[in-house]
N, C-alpha and C. Protein backbone atom coordinates (compact mmCIF):
# COMPACT_ATOMS: atom_id res chain seq x y z
N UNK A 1 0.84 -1.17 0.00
CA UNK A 1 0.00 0.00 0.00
C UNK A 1 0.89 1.24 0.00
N UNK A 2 0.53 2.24 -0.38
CA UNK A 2 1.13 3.78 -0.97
C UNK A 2 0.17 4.70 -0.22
N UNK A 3 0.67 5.05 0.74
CA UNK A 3 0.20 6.04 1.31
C UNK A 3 0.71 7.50 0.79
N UNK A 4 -0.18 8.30 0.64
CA UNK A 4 0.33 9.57 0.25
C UNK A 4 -0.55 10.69 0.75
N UNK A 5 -0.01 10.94 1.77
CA UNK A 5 -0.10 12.35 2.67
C UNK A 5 -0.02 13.82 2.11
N UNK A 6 -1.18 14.74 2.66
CA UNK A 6 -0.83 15.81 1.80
C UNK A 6 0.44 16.39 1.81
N UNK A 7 -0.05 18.03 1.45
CA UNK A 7 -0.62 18.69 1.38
C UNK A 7 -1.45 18.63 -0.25
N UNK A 8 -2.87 18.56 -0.31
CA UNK A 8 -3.23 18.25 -1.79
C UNK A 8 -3.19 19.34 -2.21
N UNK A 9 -2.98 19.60 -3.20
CA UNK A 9 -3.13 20.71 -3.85
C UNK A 9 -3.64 20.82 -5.03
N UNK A 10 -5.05 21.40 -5.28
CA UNK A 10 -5.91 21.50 -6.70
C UNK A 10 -6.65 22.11 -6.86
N UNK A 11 -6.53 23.11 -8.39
CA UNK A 11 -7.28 23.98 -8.29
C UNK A 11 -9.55 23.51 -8.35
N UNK A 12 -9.24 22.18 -8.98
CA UNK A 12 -10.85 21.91 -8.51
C UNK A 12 -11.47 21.39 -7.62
N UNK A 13 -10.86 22.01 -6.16
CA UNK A 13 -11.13 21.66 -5.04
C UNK A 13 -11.42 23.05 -4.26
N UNK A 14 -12.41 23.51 -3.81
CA UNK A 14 -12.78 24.57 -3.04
C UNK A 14 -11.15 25.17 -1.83
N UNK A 15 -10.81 26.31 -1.94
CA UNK A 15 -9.53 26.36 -1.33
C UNK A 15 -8.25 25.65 -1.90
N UNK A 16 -8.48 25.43 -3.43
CA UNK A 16 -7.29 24.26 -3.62
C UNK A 16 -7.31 22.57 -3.09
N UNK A 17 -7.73 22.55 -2.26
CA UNK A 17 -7.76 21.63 -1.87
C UNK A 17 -7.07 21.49 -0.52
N UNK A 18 -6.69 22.44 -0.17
CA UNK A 18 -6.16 22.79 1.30
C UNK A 18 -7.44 22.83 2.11
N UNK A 19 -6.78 22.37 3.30
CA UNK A 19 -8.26 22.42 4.80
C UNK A 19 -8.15 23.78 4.99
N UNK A 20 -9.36 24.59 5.55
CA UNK A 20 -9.91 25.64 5.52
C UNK A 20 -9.51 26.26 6.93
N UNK A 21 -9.11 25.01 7.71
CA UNK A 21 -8.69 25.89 8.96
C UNK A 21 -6.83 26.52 8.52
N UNK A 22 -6.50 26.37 7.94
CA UNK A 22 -4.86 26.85 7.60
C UNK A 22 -5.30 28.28 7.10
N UNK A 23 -6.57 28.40 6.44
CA UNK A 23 -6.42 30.01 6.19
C UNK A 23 -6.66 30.93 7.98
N UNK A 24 -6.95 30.41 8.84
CA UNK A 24 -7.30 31.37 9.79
C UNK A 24 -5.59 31.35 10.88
N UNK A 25 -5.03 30.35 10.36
CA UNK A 25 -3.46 30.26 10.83
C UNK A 25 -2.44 31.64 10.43
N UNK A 26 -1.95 32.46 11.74
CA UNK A 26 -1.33 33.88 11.38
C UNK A 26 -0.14 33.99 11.05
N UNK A 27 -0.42 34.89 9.64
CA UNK A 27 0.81 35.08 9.12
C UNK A 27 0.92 33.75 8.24
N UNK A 28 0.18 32.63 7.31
CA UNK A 28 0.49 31.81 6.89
C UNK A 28 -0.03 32.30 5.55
N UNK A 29 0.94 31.58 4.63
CA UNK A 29 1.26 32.27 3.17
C UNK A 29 0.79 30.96 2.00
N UNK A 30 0.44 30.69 1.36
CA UNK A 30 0.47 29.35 0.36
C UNK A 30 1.25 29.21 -1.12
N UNK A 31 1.90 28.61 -1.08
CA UNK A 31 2.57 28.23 -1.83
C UNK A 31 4.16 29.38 -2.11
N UNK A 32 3.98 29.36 -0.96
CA UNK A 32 5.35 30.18 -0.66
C UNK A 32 6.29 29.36 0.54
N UNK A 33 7.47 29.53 0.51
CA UNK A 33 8.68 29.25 1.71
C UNK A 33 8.18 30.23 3.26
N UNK A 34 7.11 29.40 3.70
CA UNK A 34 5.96 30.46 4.74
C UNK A 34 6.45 29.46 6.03
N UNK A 35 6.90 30.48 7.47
CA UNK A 35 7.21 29.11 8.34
C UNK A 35 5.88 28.85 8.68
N UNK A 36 4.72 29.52 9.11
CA UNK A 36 3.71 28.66 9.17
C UNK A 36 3.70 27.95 8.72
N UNK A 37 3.41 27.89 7.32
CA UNK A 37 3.04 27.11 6.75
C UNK A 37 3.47 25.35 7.05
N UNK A 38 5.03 25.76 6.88
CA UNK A 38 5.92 24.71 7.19
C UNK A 38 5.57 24.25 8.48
N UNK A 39 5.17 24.69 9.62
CA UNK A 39 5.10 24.45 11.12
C UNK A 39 3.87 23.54 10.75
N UNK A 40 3.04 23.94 10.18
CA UNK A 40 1.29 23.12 10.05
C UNK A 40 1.60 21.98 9.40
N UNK A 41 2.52 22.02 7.78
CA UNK A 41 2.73 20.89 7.14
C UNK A 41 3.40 19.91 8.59
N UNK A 42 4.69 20.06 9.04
CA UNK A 42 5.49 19.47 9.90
C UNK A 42 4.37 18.58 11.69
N UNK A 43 3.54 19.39 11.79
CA UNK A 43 2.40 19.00 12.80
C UNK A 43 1.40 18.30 11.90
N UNK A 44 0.58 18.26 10.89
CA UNK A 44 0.05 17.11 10.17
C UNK A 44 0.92 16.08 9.74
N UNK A 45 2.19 15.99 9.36
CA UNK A 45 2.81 15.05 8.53
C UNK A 45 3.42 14.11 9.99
N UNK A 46 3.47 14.82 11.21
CA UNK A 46 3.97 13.81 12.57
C UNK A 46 2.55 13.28 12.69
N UNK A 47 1.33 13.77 12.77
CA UNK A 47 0.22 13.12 13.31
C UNK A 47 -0.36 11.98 12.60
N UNK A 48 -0.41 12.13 11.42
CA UNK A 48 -0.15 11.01 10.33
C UNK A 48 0.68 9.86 10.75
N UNK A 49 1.77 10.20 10.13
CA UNK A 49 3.20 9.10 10.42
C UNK A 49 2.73 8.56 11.71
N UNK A 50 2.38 9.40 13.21
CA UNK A 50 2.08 8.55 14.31
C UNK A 50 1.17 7.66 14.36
N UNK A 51 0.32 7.95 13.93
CA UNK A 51 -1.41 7.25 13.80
C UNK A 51 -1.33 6.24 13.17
N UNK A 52 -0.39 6.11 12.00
CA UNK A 52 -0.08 4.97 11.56
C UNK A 52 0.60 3.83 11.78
N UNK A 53 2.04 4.72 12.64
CA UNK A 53 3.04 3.79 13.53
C UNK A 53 1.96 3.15 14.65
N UNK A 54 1.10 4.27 15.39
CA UNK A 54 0.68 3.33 16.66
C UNK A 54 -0.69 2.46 16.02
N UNK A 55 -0.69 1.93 14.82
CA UNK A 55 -1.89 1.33 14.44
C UNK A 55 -0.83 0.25 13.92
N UNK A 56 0.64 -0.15 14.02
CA UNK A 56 1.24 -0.97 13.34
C UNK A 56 1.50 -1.16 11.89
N UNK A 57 0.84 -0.49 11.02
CA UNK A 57 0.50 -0.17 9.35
C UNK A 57 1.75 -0.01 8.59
N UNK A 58 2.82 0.08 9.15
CA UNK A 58 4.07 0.50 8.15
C UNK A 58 4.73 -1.19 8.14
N UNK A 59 5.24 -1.41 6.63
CA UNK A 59 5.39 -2.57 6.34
C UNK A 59 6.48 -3.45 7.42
N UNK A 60 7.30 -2.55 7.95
CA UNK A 60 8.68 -2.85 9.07
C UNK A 60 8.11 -3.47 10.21
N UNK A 61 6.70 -2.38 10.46
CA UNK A 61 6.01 -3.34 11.35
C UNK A 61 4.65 -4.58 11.44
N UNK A 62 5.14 -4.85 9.96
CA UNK A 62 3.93 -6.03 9.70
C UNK A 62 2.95 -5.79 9.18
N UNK A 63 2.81 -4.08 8.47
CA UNK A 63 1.22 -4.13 8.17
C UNK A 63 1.66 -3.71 6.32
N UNK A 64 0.58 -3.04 6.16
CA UNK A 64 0.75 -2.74 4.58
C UNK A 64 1.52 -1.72 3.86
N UNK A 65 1.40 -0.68 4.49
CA UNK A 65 1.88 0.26 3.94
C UNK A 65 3.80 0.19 3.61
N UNK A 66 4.06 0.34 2.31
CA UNK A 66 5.46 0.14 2.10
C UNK A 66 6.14 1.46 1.46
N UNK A 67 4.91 2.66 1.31
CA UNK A 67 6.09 3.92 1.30
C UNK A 67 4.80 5.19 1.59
N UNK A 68 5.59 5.90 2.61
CA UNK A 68 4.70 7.43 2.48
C UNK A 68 5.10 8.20 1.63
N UNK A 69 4.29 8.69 1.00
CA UNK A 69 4.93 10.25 0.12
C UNK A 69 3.77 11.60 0.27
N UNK A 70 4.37 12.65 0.58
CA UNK A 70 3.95 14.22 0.53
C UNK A 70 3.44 14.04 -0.99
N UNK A 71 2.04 14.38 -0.90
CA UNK A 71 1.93 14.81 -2.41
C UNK A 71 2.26 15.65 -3.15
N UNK A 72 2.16 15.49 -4.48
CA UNK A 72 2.54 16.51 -5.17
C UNK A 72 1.28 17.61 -5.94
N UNK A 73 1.27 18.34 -6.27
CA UNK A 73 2.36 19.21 -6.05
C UNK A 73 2.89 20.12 -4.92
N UNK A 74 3.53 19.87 -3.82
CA UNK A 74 3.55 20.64 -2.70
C UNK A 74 3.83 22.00 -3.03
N UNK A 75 3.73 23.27 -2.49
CA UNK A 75 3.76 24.47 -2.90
C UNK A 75 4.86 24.88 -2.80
N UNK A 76 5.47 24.06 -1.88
CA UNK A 76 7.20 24.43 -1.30
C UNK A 76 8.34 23.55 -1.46
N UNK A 77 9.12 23.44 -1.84
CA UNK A 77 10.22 22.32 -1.76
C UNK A 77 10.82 22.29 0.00
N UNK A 78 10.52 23.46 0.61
CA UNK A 78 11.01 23.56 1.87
C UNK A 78 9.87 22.39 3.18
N UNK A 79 8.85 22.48 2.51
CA UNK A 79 7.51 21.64 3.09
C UNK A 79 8.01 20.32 2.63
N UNK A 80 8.51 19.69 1.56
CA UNK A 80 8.41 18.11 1.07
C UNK A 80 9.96 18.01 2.52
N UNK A 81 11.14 19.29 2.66
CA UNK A 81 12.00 18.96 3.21
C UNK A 81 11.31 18.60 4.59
N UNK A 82 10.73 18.95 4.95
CA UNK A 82 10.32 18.81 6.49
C UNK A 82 9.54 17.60 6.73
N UNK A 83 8.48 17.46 5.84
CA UNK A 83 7.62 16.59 6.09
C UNK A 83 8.53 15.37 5.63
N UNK A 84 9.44 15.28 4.84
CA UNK A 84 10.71 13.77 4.77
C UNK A 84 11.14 13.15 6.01
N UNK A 85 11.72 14.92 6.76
CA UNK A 85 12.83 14.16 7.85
C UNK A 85 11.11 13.72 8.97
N UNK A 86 10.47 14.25 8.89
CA UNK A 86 9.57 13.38 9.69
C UNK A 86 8.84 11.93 9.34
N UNK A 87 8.95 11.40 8.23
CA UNK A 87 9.21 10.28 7.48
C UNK A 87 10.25 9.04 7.77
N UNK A 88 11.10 10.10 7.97
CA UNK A 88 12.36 9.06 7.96
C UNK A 88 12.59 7.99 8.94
N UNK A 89 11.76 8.26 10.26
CA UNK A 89 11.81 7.05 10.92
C UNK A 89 10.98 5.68 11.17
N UNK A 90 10.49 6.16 9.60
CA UNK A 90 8.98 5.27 9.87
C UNK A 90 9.98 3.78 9.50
């Protein structure tokens, strides 16, 4: 299984396809090198990765999943960097 974690991004999706609570997040920018932004990607992409580790689901630990990926197109190359190293210990 292929898990693939946002951030989605599309224009035929109301907001892109971004969740609606990130617009009321201060000082957060889209599709820019925004640290919000990065702080929100980096706090969804751990809550994910966890939810999955403590459900056993990653293939290392016996279940299905055999790769996460940040979707594309992320708005930032600085967001795919963050949301990786939180990846990396899956």
């Amino acid at each position: 299984m292929h898990l693939r974690i946002g951030p989605y991004v599309c224009a035929e999706w109301n907001y892109g396809g971004f969740p609606l609570w990130l617009h009321f997040i201060p000082g957060v920018k889209f599709r820019t090198d925004n640290e919000p932004f990065k702080t929100e990607m980096q706090r969804f992409t751990t809550k994910v990765v966890d939810t999955m580790k403590g459900a056993g689901l990653y293939a290392s630990q016996g279940g299905p999943i055999i790769l996460s990926q940040v979707l594309p197109p992320c708005p930032c190359p600085a967001a795919v960097l963050v949301a990786a190293d939180t990846m990396r210990s899956c």
